[in-house]
Protein backbone atom coordinates (compact mmCIF):
# COMPACT_ATOMS: atom_id res chain seq x y z
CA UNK A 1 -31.19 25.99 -15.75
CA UNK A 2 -30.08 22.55 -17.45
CA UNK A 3 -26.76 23.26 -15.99
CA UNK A 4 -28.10 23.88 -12.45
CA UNK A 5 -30.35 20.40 -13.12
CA UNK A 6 -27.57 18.20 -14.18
CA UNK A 7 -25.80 19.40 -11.41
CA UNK A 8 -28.54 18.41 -8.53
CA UNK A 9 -28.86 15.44 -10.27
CA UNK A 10 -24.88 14.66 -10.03
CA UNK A 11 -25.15 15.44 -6.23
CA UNK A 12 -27.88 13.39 -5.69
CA UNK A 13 -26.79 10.74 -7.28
CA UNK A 14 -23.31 11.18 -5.11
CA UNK A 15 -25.46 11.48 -2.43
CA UNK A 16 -26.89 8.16 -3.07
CA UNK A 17 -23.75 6.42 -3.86
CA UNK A 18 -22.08 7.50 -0.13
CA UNK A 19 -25.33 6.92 1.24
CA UNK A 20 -25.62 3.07 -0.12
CA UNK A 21 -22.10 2.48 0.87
CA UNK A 22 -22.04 3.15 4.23
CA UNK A 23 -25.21 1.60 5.48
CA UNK A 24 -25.91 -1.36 2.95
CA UNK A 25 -23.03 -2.27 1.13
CA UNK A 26 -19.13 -3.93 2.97
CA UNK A 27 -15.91 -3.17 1.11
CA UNK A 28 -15.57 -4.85 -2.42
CA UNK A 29 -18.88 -5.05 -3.05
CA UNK A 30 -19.98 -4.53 -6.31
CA UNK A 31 -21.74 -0.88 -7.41
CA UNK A 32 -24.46 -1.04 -10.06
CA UNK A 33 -23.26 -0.55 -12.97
CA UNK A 34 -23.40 2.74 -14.90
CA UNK A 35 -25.97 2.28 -17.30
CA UNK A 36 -28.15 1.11 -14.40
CA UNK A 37 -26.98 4.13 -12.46
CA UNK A 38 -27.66 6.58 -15.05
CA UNK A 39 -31.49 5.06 -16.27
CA UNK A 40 -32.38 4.82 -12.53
CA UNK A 41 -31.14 8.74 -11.95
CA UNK A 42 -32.31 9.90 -15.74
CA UNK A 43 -28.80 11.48 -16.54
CA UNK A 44 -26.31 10.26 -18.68
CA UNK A 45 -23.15 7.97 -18.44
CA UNK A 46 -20.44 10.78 -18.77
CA UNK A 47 -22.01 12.10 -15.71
CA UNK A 48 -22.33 8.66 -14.21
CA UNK A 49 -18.43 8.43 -14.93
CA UNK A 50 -17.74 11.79 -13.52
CA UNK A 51 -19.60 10.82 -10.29
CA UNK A 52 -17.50 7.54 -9.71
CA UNK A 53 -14.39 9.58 -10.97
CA UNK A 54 -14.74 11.90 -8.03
CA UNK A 55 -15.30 8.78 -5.78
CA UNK A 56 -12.53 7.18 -6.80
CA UNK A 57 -9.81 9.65 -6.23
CA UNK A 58 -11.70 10.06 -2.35
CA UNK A 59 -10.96 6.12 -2.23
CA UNK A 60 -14.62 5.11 -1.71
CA UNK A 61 -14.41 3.04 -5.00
CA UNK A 62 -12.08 1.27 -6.92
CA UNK A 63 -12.58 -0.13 -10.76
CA UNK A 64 -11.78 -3.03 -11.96
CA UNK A 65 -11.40 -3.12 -15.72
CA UNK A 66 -14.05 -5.59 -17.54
CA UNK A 67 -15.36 -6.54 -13.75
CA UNK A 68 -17.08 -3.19 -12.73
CA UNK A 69 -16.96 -0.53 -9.83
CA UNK A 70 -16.23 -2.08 -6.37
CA UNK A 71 -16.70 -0.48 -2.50
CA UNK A 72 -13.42 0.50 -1.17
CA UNK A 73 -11.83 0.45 2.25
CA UNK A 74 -11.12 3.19 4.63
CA UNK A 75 -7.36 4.35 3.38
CA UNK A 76 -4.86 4.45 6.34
CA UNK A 77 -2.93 7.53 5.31
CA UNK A 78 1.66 7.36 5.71
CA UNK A 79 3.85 10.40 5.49
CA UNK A 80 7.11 10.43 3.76
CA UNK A 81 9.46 9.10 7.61
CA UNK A 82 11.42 6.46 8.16
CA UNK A 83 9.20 3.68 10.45
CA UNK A 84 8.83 0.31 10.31
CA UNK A 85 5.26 -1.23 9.05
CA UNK A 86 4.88 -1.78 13.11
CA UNK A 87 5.49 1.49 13.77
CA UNK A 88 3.36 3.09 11.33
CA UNK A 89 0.30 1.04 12.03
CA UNK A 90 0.43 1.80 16.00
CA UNK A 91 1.05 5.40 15.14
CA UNK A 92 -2.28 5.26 13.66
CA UNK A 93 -4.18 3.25 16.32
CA UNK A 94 -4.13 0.14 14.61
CA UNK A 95 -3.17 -2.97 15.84
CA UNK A 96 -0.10 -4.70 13.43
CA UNK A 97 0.16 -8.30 12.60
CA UNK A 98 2.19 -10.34 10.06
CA UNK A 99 2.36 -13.90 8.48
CA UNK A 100 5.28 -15.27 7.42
CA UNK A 101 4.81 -16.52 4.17
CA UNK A 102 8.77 -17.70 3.95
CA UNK A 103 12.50 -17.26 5.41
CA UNK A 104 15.44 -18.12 3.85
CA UNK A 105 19.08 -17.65 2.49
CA UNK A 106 19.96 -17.20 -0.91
CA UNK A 107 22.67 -15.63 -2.85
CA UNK A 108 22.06 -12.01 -3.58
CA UNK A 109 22.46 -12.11 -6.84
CA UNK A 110 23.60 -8.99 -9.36
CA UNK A 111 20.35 -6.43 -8.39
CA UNK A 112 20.52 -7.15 -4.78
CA UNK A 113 24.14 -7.38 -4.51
CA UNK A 114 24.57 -4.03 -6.01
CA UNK A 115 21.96 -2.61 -4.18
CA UNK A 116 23.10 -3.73 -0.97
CA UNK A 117 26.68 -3.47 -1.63
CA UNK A 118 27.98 -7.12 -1.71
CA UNK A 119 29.15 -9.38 -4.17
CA UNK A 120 26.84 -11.69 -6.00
CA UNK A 121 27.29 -14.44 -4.16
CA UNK A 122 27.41 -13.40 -0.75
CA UNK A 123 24.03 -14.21 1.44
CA UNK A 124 21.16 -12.58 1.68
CA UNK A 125 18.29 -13.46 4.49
CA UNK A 126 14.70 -12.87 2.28
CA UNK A 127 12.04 -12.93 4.25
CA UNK A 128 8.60 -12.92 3.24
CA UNK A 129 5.27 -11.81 5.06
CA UNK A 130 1.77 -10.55 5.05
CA UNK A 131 1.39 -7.57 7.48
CA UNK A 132 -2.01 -6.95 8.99
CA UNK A 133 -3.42 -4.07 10.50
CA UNK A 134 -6.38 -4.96 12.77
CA UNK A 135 -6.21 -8.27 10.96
CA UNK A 136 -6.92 -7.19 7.29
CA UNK A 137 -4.01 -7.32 4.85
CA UNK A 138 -2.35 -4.55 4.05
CA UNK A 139 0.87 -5.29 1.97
CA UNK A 140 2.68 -7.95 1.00
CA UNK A 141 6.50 -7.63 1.96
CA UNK A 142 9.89 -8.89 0.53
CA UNK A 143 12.69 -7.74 2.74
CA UNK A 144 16.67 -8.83 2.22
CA UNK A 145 19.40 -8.57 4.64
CA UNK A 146 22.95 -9.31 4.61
CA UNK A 147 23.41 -12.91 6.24
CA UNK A 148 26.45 -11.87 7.64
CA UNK A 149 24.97 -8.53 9.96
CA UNK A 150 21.89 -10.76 11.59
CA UNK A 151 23.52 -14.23 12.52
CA UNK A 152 21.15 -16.69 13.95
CA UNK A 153 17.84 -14.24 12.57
CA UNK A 154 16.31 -17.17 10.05
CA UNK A 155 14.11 -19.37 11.24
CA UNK A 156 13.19 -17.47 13.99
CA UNK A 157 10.04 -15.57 14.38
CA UNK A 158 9.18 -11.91 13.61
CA UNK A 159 5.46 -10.71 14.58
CA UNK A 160 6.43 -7.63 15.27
CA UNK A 161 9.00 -4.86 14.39
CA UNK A 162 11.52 -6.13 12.20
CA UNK A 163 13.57 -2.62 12.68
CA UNK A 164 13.17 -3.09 16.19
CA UNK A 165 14.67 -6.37 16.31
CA UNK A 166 17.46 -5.19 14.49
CA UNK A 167 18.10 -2.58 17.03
CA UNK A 168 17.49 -4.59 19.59
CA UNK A 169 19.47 -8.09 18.98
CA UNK A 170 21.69 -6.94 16.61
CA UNK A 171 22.43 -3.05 17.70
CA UNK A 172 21.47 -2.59 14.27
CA UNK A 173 20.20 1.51 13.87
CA UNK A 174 18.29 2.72 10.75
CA UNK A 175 18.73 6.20 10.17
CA UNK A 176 17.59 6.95 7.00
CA UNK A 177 16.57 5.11 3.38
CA UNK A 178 16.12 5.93 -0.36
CA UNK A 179 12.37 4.97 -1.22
CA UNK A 180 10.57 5.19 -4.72
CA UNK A 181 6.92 4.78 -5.11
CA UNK A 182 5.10 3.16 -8.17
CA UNK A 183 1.75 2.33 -9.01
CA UNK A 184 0.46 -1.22 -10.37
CA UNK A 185 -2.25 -3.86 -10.38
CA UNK A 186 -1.75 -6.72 -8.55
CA UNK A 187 -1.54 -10.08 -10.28
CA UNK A 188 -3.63 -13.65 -9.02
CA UNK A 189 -1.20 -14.50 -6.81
CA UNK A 190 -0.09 -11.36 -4.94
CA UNK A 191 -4.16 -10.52 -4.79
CA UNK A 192 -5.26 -14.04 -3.08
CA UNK A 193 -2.42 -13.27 -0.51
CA UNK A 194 -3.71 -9.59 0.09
CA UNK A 195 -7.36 -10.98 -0.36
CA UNK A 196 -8.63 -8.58 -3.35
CA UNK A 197 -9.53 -9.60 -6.85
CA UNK A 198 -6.64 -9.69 -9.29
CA UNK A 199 -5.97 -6.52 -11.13
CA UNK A 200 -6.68 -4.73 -7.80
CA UNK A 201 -4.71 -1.30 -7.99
CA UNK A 202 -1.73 -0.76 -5.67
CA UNK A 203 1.33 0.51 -4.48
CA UNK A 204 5.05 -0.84 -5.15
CA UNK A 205 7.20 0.63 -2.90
CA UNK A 206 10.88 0.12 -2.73
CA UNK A 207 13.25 1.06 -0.20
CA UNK A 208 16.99 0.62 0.74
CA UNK A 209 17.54 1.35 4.60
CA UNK A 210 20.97 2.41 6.14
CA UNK A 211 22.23 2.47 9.45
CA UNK A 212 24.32 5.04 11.28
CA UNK A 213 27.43 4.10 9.45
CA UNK A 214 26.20 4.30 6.29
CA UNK A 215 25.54 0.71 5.50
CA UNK A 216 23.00 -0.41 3.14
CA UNK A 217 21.05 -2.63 6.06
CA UNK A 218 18.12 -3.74 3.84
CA UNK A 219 16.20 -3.59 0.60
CA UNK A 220 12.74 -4.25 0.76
CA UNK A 221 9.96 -4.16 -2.17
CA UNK A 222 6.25 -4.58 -0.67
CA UNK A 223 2.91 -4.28 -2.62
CA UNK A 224 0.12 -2.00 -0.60
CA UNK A 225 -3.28 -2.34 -1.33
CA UNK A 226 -3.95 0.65 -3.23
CA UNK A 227 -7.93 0.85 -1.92
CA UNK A 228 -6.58 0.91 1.62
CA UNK A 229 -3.06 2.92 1.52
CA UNK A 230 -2.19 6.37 0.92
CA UNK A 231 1.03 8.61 1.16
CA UNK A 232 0.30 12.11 2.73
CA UNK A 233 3.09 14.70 1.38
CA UNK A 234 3.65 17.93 2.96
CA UNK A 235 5.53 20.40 0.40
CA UNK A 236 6.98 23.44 1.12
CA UNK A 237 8.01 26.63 -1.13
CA UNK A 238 11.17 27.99 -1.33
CA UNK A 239 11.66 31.83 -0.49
CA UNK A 240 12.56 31.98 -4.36
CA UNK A 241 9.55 30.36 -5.60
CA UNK A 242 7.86 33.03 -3.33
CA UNK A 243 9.20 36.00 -5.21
């Protein structure tokens, strides 16, 4: 029986919690905190914990250490394909935006060079933005190009595609990339640009693009906003695994 109480108690509290957050409370507002949670529903902290735990992985919540349990945003869910941040955000019904933060040339240095294939001290275009979807930030973007392939592309504007004005102006193709996915907390800086409190959880991901010849086109790092981003993986078994 004490099992069966705890256990309406943990739903109701849940309940309670969902309840709040979509009819009183905006995203990052700021939960009760647990000891309040657990005196006001007369069940203890680890349970209070477990609760926010479960709420948490669903991405209603996000915690911030020292500064408490926040409301999260509705997560836009990407699978693992090749599509530019445009791209992706009409896909989902979204409408994308970006602000450049900077363009400019600067030597590509030993990590860039290598990555991209060029010499040290050949040019790289780095271009910097902010890309919205339906106006809120979403990641913060660092993108580097060979000088060489898009003549004439700095100091011009990109609000949209970047991919498809590649393809477009500079019969540029993607085809496929090599893309690894970290997780981190995002420091003052990178959080007043994406417009969450510092620490806020999130995404690195890298990627190196490369056109129909093989060419290593671009390298891009950009920082999602772990409390509205998610990957969606579909995995398959192998007839041996089956057996």
């Amino acid at each position: 029986m004490a099992a069966t109480a705890a256990s309406t108690k943990s739903g109701q509290l849940r309940d309670y919690l969902i309840r709040t957050i979509e009819t009183d409370m905006r995203p990052h507002d700021r939960l009760p905190t647990e000891r309040d949670l657990a005196e006001s529903f007369s069940v203890s902290r680890l349970t209070v914990r477990r609760v926010l735990d479960r709420m948490e992985t669903e991405g209603r919540v996000y915690r911030i250490q020292g500064a408490g349990t926040f409301v999260g945003e509705p997560r836009i869910a990407k699978s693992l394909e090749l599509a530019s941040f445009t791209e992706d955000m009409r896909s989902r019904g979204l409408k994308p935006g970006s602000r450049l933060i900077s363009m400019d040339e600067i030597p590509a240095g030993a990590g860039i060079g290598f990555t991209l294939n060029l010499s040290p001290a050949e040019r790289v275009l780095r271009i910097t933005r902010v890309r919205t979807a339906d106006g809120a930030p979403m990641c913060l973007e660092n993108c580097y190009l060979p000088a060489r392939l898009v003549p004439g592309l700095a100091g011009r504007s990109i609000d949209g595609s970047l991919y498809e004005t590649l393809a477009a102006d500079f019969h540029i193709d993607l085809e496929r990339a090599d893309q690894t996915i970290r997780c981190t907390v995002l420091d003052q800086r990178d959080a007043e640009l994406l417009e969450v409190p510092a620490l806020s959880p999130a995404f690195t991901v890298e990627r190196t693009a490369y056109d129909s010849r093989g060419r290593a086109v671009e390298h891009a790092v950009a920082l999602y906003r772990g409390d509205r981003y998610a990957y969606h993986l579909i995995l398959h078994r192998t007839p041996d695994q089956r057996n």
